[in-house]
Protein backbone atom coordinates (compact mmCIF):
# COMPACT_ATOMS: atom_id res chain seq x y z
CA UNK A 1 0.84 -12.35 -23.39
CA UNK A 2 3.35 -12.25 -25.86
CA UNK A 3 5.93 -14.84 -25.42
CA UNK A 4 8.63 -12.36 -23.93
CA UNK A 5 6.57 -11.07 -21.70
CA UNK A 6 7.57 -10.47 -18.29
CA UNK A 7 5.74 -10.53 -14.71
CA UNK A 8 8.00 -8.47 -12.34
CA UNK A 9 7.73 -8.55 -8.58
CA UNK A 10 8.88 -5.39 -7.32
CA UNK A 11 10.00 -5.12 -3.49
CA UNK A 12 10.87 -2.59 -0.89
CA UNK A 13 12.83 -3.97 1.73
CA UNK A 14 14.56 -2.84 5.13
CA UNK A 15 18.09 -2.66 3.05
CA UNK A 16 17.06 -1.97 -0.81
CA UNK A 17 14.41 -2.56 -3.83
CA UNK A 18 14.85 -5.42 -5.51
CA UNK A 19 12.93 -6.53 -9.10
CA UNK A 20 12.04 -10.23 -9.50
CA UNK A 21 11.42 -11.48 -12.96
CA UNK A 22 9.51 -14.35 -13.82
CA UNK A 23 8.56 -15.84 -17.31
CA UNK A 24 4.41 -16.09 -18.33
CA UNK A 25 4.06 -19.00 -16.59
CA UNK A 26 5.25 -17.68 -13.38
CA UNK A 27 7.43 -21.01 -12.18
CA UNK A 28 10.92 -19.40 -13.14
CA UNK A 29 12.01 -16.11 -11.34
CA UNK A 30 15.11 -14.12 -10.92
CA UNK A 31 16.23 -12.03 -8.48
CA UNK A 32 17.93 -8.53 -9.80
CA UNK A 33 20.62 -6.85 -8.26
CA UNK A 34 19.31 -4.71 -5.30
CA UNK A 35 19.00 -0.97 -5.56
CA UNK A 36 19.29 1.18 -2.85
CA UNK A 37 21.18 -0.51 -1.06
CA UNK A 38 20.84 -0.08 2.84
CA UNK A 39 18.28 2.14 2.70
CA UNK A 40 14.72 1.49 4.01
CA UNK A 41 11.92 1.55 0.85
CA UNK A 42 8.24 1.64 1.91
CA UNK A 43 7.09 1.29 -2.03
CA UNK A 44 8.17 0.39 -5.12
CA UNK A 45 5.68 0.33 -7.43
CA UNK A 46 5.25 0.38 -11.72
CA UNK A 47 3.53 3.02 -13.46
CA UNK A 48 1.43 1.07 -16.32
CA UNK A 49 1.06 4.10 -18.36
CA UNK A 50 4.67 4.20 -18.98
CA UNK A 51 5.92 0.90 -19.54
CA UNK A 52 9.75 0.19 -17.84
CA UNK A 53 8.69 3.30 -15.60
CA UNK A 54 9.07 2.45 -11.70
CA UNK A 55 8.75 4.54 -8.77
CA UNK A 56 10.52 3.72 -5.22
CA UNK A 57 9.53 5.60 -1.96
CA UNK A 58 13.13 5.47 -0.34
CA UNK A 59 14.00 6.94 3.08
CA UNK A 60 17.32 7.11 4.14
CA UNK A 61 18.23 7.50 8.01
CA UNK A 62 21.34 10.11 6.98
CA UNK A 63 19.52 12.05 3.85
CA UNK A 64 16.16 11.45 4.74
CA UNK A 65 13.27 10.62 2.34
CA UNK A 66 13.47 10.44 -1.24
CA UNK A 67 11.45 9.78 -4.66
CA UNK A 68 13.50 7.75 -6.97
CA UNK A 69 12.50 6.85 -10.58
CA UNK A 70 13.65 4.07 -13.34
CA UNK A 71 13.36 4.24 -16.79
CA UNK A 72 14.51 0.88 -17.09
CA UNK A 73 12.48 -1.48 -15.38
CA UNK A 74 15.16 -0.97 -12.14
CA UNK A 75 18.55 -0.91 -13.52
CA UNK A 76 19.54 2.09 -13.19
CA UNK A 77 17.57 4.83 -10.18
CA UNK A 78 17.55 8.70 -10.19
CA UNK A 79 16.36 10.98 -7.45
CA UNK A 80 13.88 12.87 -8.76
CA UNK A 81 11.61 16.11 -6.76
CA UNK A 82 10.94 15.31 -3.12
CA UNK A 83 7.81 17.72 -1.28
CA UNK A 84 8.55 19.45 1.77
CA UNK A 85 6.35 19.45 4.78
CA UNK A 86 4.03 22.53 3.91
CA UNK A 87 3.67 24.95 6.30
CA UNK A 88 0.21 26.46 7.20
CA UNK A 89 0.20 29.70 6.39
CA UNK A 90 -1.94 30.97 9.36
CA UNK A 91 0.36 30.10 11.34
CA UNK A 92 3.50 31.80 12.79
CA UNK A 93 5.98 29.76 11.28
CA UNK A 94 9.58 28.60 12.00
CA UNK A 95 12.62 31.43 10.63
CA UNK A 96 15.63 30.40 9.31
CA UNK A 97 18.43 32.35 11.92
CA UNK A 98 20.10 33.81 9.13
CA UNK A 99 17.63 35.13 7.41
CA UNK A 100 14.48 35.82 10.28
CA UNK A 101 12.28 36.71 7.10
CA UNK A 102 12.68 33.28 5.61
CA UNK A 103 10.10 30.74 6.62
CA UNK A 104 11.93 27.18 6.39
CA UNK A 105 9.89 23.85 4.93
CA UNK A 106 10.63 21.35 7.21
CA UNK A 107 11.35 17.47 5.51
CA UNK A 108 9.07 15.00 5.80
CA UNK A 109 9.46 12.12 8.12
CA UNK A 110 9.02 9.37 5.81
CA UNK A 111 7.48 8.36 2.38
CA UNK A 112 5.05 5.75 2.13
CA UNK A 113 3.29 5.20 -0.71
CA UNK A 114 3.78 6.16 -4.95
CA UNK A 115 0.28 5.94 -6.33
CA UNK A 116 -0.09 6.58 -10.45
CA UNK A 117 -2.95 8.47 -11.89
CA UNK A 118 -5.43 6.96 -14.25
CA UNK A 119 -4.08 6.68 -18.03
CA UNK A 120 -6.61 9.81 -18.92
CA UNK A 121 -4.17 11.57 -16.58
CA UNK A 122 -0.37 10.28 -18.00
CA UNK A 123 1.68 12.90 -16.18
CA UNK A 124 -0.20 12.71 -12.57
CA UNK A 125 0.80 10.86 -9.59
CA UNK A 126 0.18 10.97 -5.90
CA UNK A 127 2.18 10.73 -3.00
CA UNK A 128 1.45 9.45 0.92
CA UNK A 129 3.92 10.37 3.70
CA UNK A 130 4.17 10.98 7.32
CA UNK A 131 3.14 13.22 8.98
CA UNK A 132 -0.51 12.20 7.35
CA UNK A 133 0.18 14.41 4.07
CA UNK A 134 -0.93 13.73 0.85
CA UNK A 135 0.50 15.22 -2.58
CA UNK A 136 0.20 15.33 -6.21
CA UNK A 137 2.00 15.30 -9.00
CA UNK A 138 0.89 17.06 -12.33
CA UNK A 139 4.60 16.33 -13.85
CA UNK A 140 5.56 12.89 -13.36
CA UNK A 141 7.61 14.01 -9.87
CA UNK A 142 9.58 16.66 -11.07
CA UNK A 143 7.27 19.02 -8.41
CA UNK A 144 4.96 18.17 -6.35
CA UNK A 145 1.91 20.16 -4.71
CA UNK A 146 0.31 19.48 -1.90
CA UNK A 147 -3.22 18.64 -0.94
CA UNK A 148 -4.30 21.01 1.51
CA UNK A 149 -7.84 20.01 2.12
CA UNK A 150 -6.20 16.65 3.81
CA UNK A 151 -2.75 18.18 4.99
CA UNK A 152 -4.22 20.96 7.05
CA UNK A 153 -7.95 19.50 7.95
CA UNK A 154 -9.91 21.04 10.92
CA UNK A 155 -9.63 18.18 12.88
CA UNK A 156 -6.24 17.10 11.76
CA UNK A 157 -5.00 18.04 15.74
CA UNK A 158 -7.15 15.41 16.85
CA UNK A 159 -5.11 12.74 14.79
CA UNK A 160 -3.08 9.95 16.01
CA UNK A 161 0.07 8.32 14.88
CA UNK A 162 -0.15 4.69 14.20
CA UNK A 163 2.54 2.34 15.47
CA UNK A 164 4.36 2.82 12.30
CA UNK A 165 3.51 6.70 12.78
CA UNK A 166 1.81 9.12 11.23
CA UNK A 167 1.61 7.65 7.71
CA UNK A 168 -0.95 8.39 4.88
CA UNK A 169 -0.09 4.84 3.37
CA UNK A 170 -3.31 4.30 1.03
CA UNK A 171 -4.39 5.78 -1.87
CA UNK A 172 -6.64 4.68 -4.56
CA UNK A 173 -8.42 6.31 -7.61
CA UNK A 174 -11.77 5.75 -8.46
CA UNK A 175 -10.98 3.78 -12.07
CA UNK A 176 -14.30 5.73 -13.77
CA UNK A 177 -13.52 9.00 -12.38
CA UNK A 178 -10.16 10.91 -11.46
CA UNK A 179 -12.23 13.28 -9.06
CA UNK A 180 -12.85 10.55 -6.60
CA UNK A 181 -10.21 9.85 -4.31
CA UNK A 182 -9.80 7.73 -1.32
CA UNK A 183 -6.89 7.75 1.11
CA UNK A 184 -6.02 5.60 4.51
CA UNK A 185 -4.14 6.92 7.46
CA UNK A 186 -2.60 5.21 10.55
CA UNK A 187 -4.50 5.96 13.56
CA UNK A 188 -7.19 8.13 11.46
CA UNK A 189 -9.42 5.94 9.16
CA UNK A 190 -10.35 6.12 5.70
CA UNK A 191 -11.55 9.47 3.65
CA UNK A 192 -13.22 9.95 0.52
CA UNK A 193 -13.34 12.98 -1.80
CA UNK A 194 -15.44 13.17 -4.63
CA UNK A 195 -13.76 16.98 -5.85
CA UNK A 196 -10.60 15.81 -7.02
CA UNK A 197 -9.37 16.77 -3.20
CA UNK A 198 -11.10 19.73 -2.48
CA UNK A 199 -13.06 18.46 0.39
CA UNK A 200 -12.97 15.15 2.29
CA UNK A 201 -15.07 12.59 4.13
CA UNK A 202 -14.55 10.50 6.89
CA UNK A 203 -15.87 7.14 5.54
CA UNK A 204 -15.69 4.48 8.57
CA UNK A 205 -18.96 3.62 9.67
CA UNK A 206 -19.29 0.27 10.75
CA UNK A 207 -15.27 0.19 11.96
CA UNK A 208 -14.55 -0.90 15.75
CA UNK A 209 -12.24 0.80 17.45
CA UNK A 210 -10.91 -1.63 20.47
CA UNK A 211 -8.67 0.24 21.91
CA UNK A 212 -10.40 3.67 22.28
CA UNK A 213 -13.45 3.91 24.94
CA UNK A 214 -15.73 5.51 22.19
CA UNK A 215 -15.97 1.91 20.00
CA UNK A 216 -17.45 3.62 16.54
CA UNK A 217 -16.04 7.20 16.35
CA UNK A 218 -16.13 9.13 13.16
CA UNK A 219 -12.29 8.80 12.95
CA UNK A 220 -9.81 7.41 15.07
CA UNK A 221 -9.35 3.76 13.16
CA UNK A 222 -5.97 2.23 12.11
CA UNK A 223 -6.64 1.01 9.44
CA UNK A 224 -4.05 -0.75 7.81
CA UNK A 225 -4.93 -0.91 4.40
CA UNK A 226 -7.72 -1.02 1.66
CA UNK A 227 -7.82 -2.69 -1.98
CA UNK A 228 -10.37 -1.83 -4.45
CA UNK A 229 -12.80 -4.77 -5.89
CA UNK A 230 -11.50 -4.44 -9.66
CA UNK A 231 -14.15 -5.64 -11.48
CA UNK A 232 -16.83 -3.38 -8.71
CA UNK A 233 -15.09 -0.16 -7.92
CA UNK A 234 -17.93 0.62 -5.53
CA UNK A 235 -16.35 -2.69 -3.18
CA UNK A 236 -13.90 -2.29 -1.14
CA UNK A 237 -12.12 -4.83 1.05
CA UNK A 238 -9.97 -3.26 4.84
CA UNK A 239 -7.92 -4.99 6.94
CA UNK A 240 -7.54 -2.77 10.07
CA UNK A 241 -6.42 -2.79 13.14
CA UNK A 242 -10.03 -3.82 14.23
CA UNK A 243 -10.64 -6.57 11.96
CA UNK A 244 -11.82 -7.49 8.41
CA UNK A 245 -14.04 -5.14 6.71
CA UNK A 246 -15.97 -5.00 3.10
CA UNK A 247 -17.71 -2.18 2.38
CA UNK A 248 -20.25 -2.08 -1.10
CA UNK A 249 -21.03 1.69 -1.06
CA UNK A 250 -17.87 3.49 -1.99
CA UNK A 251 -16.81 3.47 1.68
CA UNK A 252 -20.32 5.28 3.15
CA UNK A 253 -20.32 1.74 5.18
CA UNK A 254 -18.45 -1.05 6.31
CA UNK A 255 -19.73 -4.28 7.37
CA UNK A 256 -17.21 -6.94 9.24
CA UNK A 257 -16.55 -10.54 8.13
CA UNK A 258 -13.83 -11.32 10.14
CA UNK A 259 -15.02 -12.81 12.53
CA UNK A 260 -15.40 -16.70 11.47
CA UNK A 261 -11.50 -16.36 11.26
CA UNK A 262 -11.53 -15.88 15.46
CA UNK A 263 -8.59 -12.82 15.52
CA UNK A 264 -8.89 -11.33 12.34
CA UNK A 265 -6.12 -9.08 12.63
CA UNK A 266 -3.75 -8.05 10.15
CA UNK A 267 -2.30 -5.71 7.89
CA UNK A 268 -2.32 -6.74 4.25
CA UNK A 269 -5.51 -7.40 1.63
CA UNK A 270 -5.13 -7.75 -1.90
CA UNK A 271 -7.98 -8.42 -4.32
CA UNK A 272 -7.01 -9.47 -8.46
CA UNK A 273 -8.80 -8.36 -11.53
CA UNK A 274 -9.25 -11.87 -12.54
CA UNK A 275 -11.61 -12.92 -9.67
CA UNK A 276 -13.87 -10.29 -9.15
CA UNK A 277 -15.86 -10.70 -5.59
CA UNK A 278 -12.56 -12.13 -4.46
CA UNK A 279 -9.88 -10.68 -1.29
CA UNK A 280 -6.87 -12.37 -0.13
CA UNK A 281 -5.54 -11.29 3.59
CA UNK A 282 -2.58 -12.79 5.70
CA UNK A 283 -4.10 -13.15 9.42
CA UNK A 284 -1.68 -12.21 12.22
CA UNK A 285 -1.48 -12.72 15.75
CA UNK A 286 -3.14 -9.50 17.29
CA UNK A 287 -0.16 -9.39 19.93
CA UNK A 288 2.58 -10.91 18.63
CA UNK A 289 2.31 -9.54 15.10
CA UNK A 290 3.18 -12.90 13.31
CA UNK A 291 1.26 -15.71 11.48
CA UNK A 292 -0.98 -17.57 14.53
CA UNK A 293 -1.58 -20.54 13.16
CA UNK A 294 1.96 -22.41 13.52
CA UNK A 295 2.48 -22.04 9.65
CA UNK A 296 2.32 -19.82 6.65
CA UNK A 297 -1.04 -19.48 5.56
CA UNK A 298 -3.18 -17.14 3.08
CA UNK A 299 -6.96 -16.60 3.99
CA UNK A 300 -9.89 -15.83 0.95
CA UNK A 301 -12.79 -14.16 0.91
CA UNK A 302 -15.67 -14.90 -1.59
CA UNK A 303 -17.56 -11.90 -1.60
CA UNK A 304 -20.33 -13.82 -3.15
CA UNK A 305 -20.60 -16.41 -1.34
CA UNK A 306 -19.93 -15.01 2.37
CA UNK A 307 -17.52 -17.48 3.29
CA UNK A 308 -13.59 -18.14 4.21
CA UNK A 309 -11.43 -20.52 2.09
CA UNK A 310 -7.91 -21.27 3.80
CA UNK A 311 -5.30 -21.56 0.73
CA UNK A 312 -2.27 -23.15 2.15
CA UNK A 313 -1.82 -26.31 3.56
CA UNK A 314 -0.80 -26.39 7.44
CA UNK A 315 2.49 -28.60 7.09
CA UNK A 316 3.59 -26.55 3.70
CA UNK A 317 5.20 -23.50 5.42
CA UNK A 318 6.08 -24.15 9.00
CA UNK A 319 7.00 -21.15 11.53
CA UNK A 320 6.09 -17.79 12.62
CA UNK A 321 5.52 -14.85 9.52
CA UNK A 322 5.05 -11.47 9.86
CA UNK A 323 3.27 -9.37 7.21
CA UNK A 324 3.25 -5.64 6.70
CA UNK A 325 0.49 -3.60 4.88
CA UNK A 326 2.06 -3.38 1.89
CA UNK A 327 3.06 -7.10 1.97
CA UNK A 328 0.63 -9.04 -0.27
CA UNK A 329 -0.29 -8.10 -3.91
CA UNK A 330 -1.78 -10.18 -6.67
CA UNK A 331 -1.23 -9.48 -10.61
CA UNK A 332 -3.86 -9.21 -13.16
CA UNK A 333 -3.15 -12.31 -15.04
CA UNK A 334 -6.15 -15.21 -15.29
CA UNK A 335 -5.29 -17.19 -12.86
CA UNK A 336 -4.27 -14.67 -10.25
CA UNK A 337 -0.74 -14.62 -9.34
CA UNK A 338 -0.70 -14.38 -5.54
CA UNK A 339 2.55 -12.80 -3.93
CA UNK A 340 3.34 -12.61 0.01
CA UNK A 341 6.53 -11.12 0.99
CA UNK A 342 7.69 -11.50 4.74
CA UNK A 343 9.09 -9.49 7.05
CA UNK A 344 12.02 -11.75 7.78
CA UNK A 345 12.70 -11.56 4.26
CA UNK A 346 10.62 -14.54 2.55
CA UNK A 347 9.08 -14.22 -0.34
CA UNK A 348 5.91 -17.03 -1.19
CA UNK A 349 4.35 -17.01 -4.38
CA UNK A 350 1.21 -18.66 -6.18
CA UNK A 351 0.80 -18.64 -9.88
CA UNK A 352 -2.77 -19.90 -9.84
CA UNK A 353 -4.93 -18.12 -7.08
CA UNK A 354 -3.67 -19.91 -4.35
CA UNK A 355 -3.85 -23.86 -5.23
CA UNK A 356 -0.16 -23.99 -5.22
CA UNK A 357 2.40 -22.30 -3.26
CA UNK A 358 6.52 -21.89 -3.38
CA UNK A 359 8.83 -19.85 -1.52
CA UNK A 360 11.71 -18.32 -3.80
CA UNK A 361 14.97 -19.73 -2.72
CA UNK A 362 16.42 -16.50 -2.34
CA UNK A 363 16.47 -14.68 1.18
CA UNK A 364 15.79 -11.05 1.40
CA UNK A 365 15.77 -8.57 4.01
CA UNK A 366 12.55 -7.92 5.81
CA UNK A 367 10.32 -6.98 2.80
CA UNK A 368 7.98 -3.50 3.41
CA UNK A 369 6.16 -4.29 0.13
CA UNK A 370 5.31 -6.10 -2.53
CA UNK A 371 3.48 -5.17 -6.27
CA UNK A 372 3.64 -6.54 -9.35
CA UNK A 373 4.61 -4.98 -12.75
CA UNK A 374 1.75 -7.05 -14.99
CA UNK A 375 3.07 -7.80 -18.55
CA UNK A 376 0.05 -6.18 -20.25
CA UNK A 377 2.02 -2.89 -18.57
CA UNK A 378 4.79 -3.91 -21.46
């Protein structure tokens, strides 16, 4: 790192984005002025091909959903090109009354997740959103197409909205190859295409469904969310609705390792480049949604080793914290930051892989999600 180098914690929050900046040793931060103010942001996240570039998924209860950009590294936010629901042409579709020949895009619910293309692809990113669509970007957002082999798929009637509805909310890109994609959806499951999003493949085997009579459908999981093995892009570590999952086979299967923890429920898994075989999840409560164990408290998985290591120590963080999907992300600095952001607006952070722990003095509103802007990104 060079020695003005800067890790930035990026958040989306129930009233704004915020950026956090911390020096290289990650023990000094400060919190930014918040952006967006009152609005609700499912994402904010840095695009690493274009350093000081960030993206924020913003949806606003009066204007509706939004894609904002900085150029800046958050000081200063511009709307940039938004995607419309599309409509399937097939079907007879709704006329605007003052012009019967029109057909009228209706706007999307809400946006849920900014994901950058590979740095062979500089201009491409992807978008998630609700109602389970999926876009891309060959531009940098200044249009947007959308993916029609996942938007209108055969058995796309048969899906369920999760809790927090209808949301495509993960998206990764296979690292060696830009033609395999993989996307998560709330109360679908996982997919996998290896066309660049021609065609897709349900990719849940192994998942338990608990709360549908059929226990391992082809789809119908909620999952939650999914983080790619960096140094094995073949491993994948889920947290769903159903419990802990790592799969070694690009998705095909999925094998559970919950279990040990008792409920393994939960909604957030991260996994850092500096500790390959390595996954970090916050367990919840199953019913009540919120940390179980009395305390704050960060659960890892050694991959290698088959076995759970409990990272924070019971009388550190007293009370009840709840986590969202998006709410735990690690950087790719050796050792691995670790950084947990609460939905009653706490934010915990551990500069080296979870030995130590400290919660910012600095009280935000309940926090969607948390990345981090690595300084090897600039």
């Amino acid at each position: 790192m060079e020695k003005n180098e800067k890790v930035r914690i990026l958040l989306g929050t129930r009233k704004g984005s915020y950026v956090v900046e911390g020096d290289k040793r990650r023990k000094t931060w400060k919190v930014g002025a918040v952006a967006h103010a009152g609005d609700e942001v499912y994402h904010v996240v840095a695009d690493p091909r274009h350093p000081g570039d960030l993206y924020a998924a913003v949806n606003n209860g009066f204007w509706g959903p939004m894609v904002q950009r900085s150029r800046n590294w958050g000081r200063r936010w511009n709307e940039i090109a938004t995607p419309l629901t599309p409509i399937k042409k097939e079907r007879k579709p709704a006329f605007n009354e003052a012009d019967p020949g029109t057909p009228v895009a209706r706007p999307l619910n809400n946006l849920w997740r900014i994901e950058p293309g590979l740095s062979s692809e500089p201009k491409t990113l992807y978008l998630g959103a609700d109602p389970h669509l999926l876009f891309r970007s060959s531009d940098l957002g200044s249009s947007w197409e959308p993916i029609d082999s996942i938007n209108h798929h055969p058995a796309r009637a048969g899906w369920a909205p999760g809790f927090g509805g209808a949301c495509l909310h993960t998206i990764l890109v296979d690292p060696r190859d830009s033609r395999r994609l993989y996307v998560g959806m709330s109360s679908v499951g996982t997919f996998r295409s290896d066309d660049g999003g021609q065609s897709w493949k349900p990719t849940n085997k192994g998942v338990e469904t608990p709360f549908l009579p059929e226990k391992y459908p082809e789809t119908g999981q909620c999952v939650h969310h999914v983080a790619a093995d960096a140094a094995d892009p073949d491993t994948f570590y889920r947290q769903d609705h159903g419990g802990m999952y790592v799969s070694h086979d690009r998705m095909e299967t999925w094998t559970r390792i919950g279990k040990p923890l008792g409920d393994d429920f939960g909604f957030g898994v991260a996994s850092p480049p500096s500790a390959p075989g390595r996954a970090y999840f916050v367990r919840l409560d199953g019913r009540a949604r919120v940390t179980g164990e009395g305390h704050f408290q960060v659960h890892e998985w050694n991959d290698r080793s088959r076995k759970w290591r409990k990272l924070v120590a019971p009388k550190a963080f007293p009370g009840h914290f709840g986590v969202q999907r998006e709410g735990i992300a690690t950087d790719n600095l050796s050792p691995a930051g670790i950084y947990v952001g609460t939905t009653t607006g706490q934010l915990f952070v551990s500069p080296d892989a979870g030995k130590t722990w400290r919660l910012l003095p600095f009280q935000f509103p309940g926090i969607h999600s948390v990345s981090v802007a690595n300084p090897s990104a600039g």
